[in-house]
C-alpha atoms as a PDB file:
ATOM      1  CA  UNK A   1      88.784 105.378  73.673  1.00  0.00           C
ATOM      2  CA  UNK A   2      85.904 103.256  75.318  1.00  0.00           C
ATOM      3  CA  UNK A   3      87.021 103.888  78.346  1.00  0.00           C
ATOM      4  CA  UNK A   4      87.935 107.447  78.057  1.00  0.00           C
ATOM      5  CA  UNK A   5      83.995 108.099  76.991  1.00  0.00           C
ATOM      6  CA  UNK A   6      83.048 106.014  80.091  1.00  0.00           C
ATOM      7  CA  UNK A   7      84.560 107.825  81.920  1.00  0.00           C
ATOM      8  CA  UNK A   8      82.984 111.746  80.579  1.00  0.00           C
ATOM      9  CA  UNK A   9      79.809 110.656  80.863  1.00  0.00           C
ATOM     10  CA  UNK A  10      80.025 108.849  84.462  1.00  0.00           C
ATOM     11  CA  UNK A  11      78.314 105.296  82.838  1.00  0.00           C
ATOM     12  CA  UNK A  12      78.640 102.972  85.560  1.00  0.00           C
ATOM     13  CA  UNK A  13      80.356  99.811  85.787  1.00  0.00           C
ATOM     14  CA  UNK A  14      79.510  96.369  87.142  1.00  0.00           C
ATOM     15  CA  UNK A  15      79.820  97.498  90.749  1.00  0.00           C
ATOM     16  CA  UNK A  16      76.781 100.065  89.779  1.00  0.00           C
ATOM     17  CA  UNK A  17      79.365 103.099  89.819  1.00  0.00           C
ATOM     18  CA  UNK A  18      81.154 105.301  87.890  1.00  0.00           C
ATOM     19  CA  UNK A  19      83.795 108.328  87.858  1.00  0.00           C
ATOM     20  CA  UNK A  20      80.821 110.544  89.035  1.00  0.00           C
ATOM     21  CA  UNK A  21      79.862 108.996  92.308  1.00  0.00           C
ATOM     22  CA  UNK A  22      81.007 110.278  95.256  1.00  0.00           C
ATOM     23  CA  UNK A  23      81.813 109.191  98.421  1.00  0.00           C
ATOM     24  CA  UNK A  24      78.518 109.861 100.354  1.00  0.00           C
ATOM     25  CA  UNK A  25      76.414 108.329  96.976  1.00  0.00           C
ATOM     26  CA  UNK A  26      78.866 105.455  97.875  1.00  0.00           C
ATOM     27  CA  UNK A  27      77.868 104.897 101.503  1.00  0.00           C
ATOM     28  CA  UNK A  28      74.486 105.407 101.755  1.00  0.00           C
ATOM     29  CA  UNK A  29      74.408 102.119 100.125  1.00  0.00           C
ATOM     30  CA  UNK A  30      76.268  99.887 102.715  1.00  0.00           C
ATOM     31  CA  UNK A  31      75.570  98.840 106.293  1.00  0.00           C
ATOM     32  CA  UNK A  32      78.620  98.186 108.292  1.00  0.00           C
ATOM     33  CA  UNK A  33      77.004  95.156 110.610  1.00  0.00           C
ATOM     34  CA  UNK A  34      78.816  97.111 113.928  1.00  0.00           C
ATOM     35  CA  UNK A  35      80.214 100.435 112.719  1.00  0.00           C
ATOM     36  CA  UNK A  36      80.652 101.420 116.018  1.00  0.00           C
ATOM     37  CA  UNK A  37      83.069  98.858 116.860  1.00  0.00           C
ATOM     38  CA  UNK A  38      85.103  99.702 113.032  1.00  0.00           C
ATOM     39  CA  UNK A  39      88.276 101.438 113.104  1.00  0.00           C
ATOM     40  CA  UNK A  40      89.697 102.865 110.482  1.00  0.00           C
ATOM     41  CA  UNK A  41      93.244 104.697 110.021  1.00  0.00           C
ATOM     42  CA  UNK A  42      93.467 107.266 107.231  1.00  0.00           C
ATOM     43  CA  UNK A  43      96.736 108.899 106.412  1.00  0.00           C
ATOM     44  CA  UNK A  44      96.513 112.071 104.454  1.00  0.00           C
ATOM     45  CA  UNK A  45      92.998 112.719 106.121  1.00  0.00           C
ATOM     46  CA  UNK A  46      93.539 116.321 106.213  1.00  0.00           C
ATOM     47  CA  UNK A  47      93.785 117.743 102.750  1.00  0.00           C
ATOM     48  CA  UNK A  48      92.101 116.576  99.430  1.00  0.00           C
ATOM     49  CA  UNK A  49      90.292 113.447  99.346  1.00  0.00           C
ATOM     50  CA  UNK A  50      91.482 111.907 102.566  1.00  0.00           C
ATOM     51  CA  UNK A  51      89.325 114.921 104.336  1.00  0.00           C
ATOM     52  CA  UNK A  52      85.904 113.661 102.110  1.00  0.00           C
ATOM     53  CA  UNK A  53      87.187 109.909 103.023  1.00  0.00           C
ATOM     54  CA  UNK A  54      87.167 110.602 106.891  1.00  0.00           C
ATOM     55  CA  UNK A  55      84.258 112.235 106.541  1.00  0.00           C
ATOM     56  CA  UNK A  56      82.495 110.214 104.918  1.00  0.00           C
ATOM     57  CA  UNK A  57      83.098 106.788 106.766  1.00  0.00           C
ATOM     58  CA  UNK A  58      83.081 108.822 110.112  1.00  0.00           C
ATOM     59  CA  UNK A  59      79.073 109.696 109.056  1.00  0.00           C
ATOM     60  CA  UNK A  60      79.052 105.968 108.511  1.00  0.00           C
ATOM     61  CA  UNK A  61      79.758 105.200 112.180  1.00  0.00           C
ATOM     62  CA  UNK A  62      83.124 104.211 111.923  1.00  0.00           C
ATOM     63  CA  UNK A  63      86.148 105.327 114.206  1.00  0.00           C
ATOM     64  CA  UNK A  64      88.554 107.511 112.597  1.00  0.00           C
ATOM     65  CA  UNK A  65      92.455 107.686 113.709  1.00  0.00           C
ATOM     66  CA  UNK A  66      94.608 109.963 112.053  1.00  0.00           C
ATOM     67  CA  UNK A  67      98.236 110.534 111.867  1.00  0.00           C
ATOM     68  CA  UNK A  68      98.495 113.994 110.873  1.00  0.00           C
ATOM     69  CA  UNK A  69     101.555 116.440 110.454  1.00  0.00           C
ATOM     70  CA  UNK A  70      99.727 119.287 110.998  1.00  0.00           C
ATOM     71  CA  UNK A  71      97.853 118.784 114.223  1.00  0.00           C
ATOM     72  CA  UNK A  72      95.752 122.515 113.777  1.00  0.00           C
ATOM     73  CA  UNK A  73      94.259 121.139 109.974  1.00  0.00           C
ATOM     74  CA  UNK A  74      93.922 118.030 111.958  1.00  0.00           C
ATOM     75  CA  UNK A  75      92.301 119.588 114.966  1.00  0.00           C
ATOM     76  CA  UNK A  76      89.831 121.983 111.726  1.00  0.00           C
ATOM     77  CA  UNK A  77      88.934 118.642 110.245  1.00  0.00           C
ATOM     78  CA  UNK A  78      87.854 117.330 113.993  1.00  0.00           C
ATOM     79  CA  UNK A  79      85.425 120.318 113.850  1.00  0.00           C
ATOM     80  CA  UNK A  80      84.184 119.402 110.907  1.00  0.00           C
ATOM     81  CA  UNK A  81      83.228 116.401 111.197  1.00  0.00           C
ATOM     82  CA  UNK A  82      82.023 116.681 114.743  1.00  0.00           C
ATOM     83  CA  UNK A  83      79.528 119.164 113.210  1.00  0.00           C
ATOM     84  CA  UNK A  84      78.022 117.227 110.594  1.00  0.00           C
ATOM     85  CA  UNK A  85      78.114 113.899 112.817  1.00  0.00           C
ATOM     86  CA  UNK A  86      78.618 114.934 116.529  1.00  0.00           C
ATOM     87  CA  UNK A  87      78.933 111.177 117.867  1.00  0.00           C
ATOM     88  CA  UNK A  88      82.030 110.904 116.031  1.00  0.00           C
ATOM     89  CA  UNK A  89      85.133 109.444 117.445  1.00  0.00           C
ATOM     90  CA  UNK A  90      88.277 110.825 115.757  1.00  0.00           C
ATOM     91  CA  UNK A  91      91.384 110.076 117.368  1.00  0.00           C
ATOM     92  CA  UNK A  92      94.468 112.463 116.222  1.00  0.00           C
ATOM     93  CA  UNK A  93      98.533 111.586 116.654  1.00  0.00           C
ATOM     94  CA  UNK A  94     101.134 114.045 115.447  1.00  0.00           C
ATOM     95  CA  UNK A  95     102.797 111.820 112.304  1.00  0.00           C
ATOM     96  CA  UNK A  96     105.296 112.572 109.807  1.00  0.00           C
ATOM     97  CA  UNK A  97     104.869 109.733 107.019  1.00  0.00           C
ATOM     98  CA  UNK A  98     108.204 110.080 105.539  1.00  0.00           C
ATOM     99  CA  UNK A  99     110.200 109.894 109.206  1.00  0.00           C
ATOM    100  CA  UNK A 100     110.652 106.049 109.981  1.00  0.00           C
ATOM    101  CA  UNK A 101     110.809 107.247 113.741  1.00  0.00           C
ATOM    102  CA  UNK A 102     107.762 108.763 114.013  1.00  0.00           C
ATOM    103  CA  UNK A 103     105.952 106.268 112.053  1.00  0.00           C
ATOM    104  CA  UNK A 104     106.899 103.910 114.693  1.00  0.00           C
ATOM    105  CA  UNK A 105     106.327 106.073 117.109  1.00  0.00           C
ATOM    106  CA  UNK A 106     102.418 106.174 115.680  1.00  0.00           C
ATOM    107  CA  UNK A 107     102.289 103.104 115.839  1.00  0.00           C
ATOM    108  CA  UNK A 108     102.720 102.422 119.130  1.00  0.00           C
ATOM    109  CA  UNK A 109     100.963 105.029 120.526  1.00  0.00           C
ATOM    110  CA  UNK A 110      98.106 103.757 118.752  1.00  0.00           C
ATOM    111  CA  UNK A 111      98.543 100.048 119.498  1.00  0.00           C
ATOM    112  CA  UNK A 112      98.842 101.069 123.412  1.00  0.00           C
ATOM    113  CA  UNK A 113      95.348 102.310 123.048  1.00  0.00           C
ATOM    114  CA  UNK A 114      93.980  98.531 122.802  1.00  0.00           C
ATOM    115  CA  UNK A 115      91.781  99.225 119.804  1.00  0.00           C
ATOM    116  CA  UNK A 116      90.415  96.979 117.059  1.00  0.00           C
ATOM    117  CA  UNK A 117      92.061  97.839 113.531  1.00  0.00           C
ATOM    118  CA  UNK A 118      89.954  96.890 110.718  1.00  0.00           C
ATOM    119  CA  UNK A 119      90.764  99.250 107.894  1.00  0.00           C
ATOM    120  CA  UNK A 120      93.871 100.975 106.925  1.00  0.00           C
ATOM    121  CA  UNK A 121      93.966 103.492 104.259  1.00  0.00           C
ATOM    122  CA  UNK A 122      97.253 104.551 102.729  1.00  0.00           C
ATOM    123  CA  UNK A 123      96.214 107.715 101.713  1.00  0.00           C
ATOM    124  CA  UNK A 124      98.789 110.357 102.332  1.00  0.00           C
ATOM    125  CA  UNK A 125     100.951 111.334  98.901  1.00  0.00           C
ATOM    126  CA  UNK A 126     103.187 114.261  98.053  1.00  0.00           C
ATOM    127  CA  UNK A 127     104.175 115.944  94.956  1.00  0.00           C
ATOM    128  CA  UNK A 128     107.635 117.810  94.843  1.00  0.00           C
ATOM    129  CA  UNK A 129     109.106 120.210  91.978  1.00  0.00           C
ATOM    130  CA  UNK A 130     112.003 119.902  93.534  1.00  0.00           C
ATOM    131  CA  UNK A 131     114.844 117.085  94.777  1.00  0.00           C
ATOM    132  CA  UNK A 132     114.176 116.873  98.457  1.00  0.00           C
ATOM    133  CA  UNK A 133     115.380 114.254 101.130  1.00  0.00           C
ATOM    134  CA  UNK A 134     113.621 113.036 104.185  1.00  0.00           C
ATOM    135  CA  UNK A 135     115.024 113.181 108.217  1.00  0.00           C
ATOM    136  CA  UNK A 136     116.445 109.414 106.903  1.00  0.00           C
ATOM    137  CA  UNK A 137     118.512 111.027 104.024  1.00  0.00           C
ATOM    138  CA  UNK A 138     116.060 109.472 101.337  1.00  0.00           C
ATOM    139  CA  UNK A 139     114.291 111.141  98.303  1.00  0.00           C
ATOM    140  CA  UNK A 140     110.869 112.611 100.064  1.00  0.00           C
ATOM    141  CA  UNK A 141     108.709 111.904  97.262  1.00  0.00           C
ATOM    142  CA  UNK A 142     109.561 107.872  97.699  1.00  0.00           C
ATOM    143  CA  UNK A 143     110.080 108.542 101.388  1.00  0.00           C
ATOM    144  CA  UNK A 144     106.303 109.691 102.212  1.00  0.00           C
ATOM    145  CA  UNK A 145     104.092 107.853  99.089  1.00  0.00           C
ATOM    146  CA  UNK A 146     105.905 104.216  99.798  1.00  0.00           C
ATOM    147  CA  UNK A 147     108.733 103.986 102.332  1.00  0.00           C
ATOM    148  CA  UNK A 148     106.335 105.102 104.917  1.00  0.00           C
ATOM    149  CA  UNK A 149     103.024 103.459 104.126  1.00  0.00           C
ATOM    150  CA  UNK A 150     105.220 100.102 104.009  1.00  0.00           C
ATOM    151  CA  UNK A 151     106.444 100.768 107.802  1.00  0.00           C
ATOM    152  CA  UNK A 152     103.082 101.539 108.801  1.00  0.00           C
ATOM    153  CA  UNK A 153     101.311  98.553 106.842  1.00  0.00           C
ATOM    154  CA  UNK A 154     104.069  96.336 107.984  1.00  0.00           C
ATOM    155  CA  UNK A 155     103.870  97.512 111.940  1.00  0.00           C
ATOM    156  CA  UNK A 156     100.182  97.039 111.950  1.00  0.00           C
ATOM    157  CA  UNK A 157      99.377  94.213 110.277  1.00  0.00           C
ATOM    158  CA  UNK A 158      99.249  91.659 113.165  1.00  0.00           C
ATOM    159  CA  UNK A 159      96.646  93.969 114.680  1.00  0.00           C
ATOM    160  CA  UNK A 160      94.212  94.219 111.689  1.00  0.00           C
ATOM    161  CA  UNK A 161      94.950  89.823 111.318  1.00  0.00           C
ATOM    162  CA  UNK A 162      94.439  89.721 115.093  1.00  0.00           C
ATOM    163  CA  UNK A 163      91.071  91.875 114.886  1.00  0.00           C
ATOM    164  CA  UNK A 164      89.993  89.843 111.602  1.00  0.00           C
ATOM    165  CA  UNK A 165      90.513  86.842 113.563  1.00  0.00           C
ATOM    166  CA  UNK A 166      88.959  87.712 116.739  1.00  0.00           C
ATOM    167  CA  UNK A 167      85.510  89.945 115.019  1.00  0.00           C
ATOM    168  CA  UNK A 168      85.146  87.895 112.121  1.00  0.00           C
ATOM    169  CA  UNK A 169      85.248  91.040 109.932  1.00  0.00           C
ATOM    170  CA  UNK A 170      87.662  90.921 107.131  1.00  0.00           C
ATOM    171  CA  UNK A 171      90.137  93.127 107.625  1.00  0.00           C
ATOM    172  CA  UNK A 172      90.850  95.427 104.688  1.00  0.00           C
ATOM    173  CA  UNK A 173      94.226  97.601 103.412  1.00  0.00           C
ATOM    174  CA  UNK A 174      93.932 100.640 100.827  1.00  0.00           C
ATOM    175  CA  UNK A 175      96.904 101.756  98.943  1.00  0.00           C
ATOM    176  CA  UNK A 176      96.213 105.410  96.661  1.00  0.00           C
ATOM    177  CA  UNK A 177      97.689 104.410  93.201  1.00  0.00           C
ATOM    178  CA  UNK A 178      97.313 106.324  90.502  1.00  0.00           C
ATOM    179  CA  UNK A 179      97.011 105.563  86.833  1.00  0.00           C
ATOM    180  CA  UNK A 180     100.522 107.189  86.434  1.00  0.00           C
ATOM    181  CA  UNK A 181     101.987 103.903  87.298  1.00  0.00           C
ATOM    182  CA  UNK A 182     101.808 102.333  83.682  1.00  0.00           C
ATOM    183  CA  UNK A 183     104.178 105.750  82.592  1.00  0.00           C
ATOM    184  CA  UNK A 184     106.833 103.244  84.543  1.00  0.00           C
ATOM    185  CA  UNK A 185     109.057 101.300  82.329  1.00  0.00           C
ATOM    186  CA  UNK A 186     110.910  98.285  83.330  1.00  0.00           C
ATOM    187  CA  UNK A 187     114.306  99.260  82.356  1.00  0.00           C
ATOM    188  CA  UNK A 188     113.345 102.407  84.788  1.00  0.00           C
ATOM    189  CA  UNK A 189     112.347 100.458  87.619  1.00  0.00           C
ATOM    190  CA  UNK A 190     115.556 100.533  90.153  1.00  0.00           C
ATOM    191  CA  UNK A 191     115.210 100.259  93.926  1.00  0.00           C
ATOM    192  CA  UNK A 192     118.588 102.360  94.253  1.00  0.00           C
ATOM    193  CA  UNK A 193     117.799 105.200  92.231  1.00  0.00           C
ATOM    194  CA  UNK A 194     114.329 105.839  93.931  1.00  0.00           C
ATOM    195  CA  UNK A 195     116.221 106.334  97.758  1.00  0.00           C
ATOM    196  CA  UNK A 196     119.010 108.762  96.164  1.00  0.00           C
ATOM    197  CA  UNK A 197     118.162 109.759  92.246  1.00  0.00           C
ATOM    198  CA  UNK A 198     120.945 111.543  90.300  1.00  0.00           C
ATOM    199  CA  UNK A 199     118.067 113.252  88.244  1.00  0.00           C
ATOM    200  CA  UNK A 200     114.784 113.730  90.021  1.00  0.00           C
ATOM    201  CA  UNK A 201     111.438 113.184  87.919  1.00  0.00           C
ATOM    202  CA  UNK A 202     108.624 114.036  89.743  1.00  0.00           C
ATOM    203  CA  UNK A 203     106.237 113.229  87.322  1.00  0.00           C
ATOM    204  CA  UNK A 204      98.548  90.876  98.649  1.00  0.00           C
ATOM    205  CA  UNK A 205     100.902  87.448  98.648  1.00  0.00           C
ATOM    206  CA  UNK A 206     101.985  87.220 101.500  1.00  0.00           C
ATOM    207  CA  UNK A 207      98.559  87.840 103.399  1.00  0.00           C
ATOM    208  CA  UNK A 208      97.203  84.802 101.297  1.00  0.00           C
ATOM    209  CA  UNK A 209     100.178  82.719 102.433  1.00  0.00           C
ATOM    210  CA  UNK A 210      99.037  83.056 105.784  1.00  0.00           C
ATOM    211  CA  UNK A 211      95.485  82.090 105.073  1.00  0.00           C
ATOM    212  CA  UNK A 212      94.447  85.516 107.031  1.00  0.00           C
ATOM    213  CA  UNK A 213      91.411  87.567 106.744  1.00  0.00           C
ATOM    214  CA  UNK A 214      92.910  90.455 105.592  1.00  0.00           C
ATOM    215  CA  UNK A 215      92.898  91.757 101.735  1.00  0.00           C
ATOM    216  CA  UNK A 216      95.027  94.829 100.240  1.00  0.00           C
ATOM    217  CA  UNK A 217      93.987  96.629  97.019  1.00  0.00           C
ATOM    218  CA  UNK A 218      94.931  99.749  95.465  1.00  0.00           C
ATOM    219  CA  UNK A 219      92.673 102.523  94.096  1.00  0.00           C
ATOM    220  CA  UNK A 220      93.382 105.069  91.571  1.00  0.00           C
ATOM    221  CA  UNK A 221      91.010 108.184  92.553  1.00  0.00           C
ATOM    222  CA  UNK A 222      90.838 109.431  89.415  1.00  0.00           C
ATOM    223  CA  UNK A 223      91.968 112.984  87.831  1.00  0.00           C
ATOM    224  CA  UNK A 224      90.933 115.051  91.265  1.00  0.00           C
ATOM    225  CA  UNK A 225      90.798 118.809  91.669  1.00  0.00           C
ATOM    226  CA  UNK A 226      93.511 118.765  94.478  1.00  0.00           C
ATOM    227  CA  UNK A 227      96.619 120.629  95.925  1.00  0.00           C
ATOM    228  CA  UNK A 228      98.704 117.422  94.500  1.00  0.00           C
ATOM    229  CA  UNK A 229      97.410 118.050  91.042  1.00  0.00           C
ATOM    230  CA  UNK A 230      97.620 121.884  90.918  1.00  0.00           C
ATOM    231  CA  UNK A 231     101.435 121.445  91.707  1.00  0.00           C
ATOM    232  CA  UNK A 232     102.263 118.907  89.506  1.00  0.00           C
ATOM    233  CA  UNK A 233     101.365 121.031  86.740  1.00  0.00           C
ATOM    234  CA  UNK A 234     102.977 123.775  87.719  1.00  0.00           C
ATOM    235  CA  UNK A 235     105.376 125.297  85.063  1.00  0.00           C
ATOM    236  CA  UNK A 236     103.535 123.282  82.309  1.00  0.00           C
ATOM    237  CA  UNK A 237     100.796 125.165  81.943  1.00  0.00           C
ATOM    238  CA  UNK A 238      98.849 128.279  82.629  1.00  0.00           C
ATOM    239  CA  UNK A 239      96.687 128.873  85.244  1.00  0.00           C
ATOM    240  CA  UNK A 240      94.014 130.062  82.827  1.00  0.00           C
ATOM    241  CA  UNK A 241      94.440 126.521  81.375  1.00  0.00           C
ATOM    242  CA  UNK A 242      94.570 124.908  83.796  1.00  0.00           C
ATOM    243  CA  UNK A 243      91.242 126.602  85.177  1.00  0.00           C
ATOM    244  CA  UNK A 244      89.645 125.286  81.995  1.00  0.00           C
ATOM    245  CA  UNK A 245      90.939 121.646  82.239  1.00  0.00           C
ATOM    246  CA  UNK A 246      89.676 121.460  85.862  1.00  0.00           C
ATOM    247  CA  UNK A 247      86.428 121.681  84.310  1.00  0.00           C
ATOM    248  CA  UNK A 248      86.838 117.714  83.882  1.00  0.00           C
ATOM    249  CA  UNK A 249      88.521 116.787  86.871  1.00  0.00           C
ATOM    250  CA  UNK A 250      86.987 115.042  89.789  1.00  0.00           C
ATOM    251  CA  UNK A 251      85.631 116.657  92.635  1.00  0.00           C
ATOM    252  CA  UNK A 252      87.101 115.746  95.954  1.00  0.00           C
ATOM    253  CA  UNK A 253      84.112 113.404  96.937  1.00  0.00           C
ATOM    254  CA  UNK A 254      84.626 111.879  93.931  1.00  0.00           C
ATOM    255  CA  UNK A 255      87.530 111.051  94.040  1.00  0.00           C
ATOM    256  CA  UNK A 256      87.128 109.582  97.187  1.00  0.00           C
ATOM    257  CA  UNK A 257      84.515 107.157  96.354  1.00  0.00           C
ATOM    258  CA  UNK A 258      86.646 104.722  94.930  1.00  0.00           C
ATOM    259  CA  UNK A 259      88.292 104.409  98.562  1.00  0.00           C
ATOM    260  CA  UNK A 260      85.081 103.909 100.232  1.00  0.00           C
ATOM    261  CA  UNK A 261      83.672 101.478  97.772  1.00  0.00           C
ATOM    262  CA  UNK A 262      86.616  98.876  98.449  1.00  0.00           C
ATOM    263  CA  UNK A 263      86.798 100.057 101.982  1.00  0.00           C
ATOM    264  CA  UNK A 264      82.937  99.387 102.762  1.00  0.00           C
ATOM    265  CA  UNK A 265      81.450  97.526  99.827  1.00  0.00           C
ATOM    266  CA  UNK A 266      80.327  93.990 100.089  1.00  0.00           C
ATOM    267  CA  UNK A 267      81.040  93.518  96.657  1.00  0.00           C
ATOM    268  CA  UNK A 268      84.855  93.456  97.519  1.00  0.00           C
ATOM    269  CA  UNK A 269      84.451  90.822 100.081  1.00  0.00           C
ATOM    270  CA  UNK A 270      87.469  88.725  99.367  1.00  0.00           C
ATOM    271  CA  UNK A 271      88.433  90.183  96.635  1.00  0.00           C
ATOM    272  CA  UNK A 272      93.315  90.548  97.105  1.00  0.00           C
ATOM    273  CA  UNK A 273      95.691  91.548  95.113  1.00  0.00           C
ATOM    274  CA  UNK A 274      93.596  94.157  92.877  1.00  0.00           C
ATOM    275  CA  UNK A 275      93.430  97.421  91.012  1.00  0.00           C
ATOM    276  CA  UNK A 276      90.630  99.731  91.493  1.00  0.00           C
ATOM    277  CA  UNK A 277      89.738 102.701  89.502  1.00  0.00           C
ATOM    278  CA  UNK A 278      86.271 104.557  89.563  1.00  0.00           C
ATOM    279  CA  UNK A 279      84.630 101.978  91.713  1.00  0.00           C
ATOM    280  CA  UNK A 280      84.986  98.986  89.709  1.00  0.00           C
ATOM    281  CA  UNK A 281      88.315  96.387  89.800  1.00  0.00           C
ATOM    282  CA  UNK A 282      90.203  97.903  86.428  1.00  0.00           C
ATOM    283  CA  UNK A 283      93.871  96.561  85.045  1.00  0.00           C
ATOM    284  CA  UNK A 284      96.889  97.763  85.800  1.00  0.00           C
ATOM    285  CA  UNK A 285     100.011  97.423  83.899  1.00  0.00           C
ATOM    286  CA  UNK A 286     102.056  94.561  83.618  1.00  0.00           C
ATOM    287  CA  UNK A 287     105.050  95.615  85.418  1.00  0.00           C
ATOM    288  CA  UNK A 288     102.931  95.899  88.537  1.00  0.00           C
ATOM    289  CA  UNK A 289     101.362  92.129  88.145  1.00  0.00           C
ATOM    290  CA  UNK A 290     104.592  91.065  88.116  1.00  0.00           C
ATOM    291  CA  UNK A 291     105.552  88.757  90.768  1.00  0.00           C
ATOM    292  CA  UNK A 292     108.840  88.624  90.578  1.00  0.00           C
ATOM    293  CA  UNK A 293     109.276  92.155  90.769  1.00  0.00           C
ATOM    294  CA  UNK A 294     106.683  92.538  93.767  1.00  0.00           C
ATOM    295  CA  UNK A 295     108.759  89.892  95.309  1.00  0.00           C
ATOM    296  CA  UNK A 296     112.435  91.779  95.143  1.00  0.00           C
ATOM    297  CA  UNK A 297     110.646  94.946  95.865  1.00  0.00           C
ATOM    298  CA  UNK A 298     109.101  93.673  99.257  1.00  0.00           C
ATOM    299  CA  UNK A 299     112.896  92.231 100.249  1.00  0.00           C
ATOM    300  CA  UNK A 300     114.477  95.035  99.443  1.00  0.00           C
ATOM    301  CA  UNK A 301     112.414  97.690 100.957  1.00  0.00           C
ATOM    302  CA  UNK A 302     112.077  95.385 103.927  1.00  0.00           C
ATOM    303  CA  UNK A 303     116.344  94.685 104.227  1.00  0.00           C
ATOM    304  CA  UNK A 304     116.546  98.907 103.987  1.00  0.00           C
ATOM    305  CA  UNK A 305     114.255  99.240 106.528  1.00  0.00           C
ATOM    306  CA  UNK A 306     115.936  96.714 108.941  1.00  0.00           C
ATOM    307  CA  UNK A 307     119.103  98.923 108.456  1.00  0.00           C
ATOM    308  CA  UNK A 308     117.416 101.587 109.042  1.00  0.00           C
ATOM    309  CA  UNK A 309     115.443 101.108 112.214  1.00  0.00           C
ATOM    310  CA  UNK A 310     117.944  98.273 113.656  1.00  0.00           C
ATOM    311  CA  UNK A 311     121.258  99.572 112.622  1.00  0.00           C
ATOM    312  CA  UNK A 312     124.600  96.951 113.625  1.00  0.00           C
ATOM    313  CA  UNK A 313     126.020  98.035 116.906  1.00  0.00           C
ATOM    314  CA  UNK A 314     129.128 100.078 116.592  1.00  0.00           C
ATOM    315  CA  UNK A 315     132.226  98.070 116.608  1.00  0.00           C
ATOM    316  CA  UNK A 316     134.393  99.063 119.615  1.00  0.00           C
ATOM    317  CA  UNK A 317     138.618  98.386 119.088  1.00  0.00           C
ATOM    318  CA  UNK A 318     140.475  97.850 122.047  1.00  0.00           C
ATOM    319  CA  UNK A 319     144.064  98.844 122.441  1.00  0.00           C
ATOM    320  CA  UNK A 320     146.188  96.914 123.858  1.00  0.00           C
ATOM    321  CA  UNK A 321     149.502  98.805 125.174  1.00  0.00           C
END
């Protein structure tokens, strides 16, 4: 109930925010020490509050790369941004998140370009009435909100520990969570069923291990006035409703300030392994601090990817007359 209340009337936590700041409030507040060497990559920068995230850090100096599906919301955005800060660099691949191929194929398009990568936002995330399946025959849902962002983190991550090492500017990974997680019971939680359900509900170790200057957190935005929220409650209630419960949802900016306070802030300087929700670190449920379970998860996302991107070479049988 505390935190509910909190959370209406916008108090601020210890970091000084609260669910009403946005992203620019956020900002104003930090100096990158060379934002015009920074580089971040934001997936699912061209709808909801991956659009206010670009824009924000790109008025904050910083580089912007995004791998967009749509190149001609990607190309709107450009404008945009150009317009309110016209020494912005944004830097624009055609990228379907859920397609192992083309995330590869982002990556190295983007790692040919010889840039620094200090930030990585895992922003993209879909919501689907419906069962759908992905180019790689796997549920799209868990295809484009994990499968994806794993490939990507995982195909990138010697770049951002290379940059870390060579700038001396920790290196820092996003993930978008959402509160939604702690709806997730144990007895639910099976690798299997999440690549091919039979019903459909739509509803930082190992950097530490290596010592490298690199940290990964995950944000919850908040409740957000988005595309992803209007569909997901879809058939549940009214649009009239729904008009009137939107009354306490975030704004876009808002919901992106929780991305650019662990992206940018100071205050998050070595700070691994953690949950953020409305600016300030929050708890998360205890399924997801489990290390055991973050442990089989990582193997056996990694061993389906490996069969997936490096499949066994067809086994030829000779004939002998």
């Amino acid at each position: 109930m505390k935190e509910t209340l909190r959370y209406l009337a916008g108090i601020a936590g210890p970091s000084g925010y609260g669910s009403n700041s946005t992203a620019e409030q956020v900002i104003q507040d930090y100096a990158c020490s060379d934002p015009l060497h920074l580089t971040a990559i934001i997936t699912g920068a061209t709808s909801g509050i991956g659009v206010e995230t670009a824009r924000a850090l790109a008025k904050k100096g910083l580089r912007i790369v995004i791998p967009a599906r749509n190149l001609r919301k990607a190309d709107e955005l450009k404008e945009v941004i150009r317009k309110e800060s016209p020494k912005a660099e944004i830097i624009i691949f055609e990228t379907d998140i859920s397609s192992f191929v083309s995330v590869k194929r982002f990556c190295s398009g983007f790692l040919a370009l010889g840039l620094p990568l200090n930030i990585l936002i895992n922003n993209a995330g879909i919501y689907s009435q419906k069962l759908e399946f992905s180019e790689d025959k796997i549920e799209m849902t868990f295809a484009t909100n994990y499968l994806g962002h794993f490939l990507l983190t995982e195909l990138l991550l010697e770049k951002m520990i290379e940059t870390a090492e060579k700038t001396g500017i920790q290196g820092r990974i996003i993930n978008l969570s959402s509160a939604i997680h702690s709806w997730v019971r144990r007895d639910a939680f099976c690798f299997n069923n999440m690549l091919n359900p039979r019903n459909y509900d739509g509803t930082a170790t190992k950097l530490q291990a290596r010592n490298a200057r690199v940290t990964i957190n995950a944000v919850h935005p908040g409740i957000v006035k988005t595309g992803i929220m209007r569909e997901s409650y879809k058939g549940f209630i009214t649009d009239s409703l729904y008009f009137t419960a939107s009354k306490l949802l975030k704004s876009t900016s808002q919901g992106a300030s929780t991305t650019c306070y662990v992206a940018l802030s100071p205050q998050v300087e070595g700070v691994s392994g953690k949950y953020f929700a409305d600016c300030n670190e929050s708890d998360c449920s205890a399924l997801a601090n489990d290390e055991l379970e973050a442990q089989k998860l990582w193997m056996q996302t990694n061993a389906l990817l490996q069969r997936y991107l490096y499949p066994p070479p067809a086994q030829h049988v000779l004939l002998c007359d």
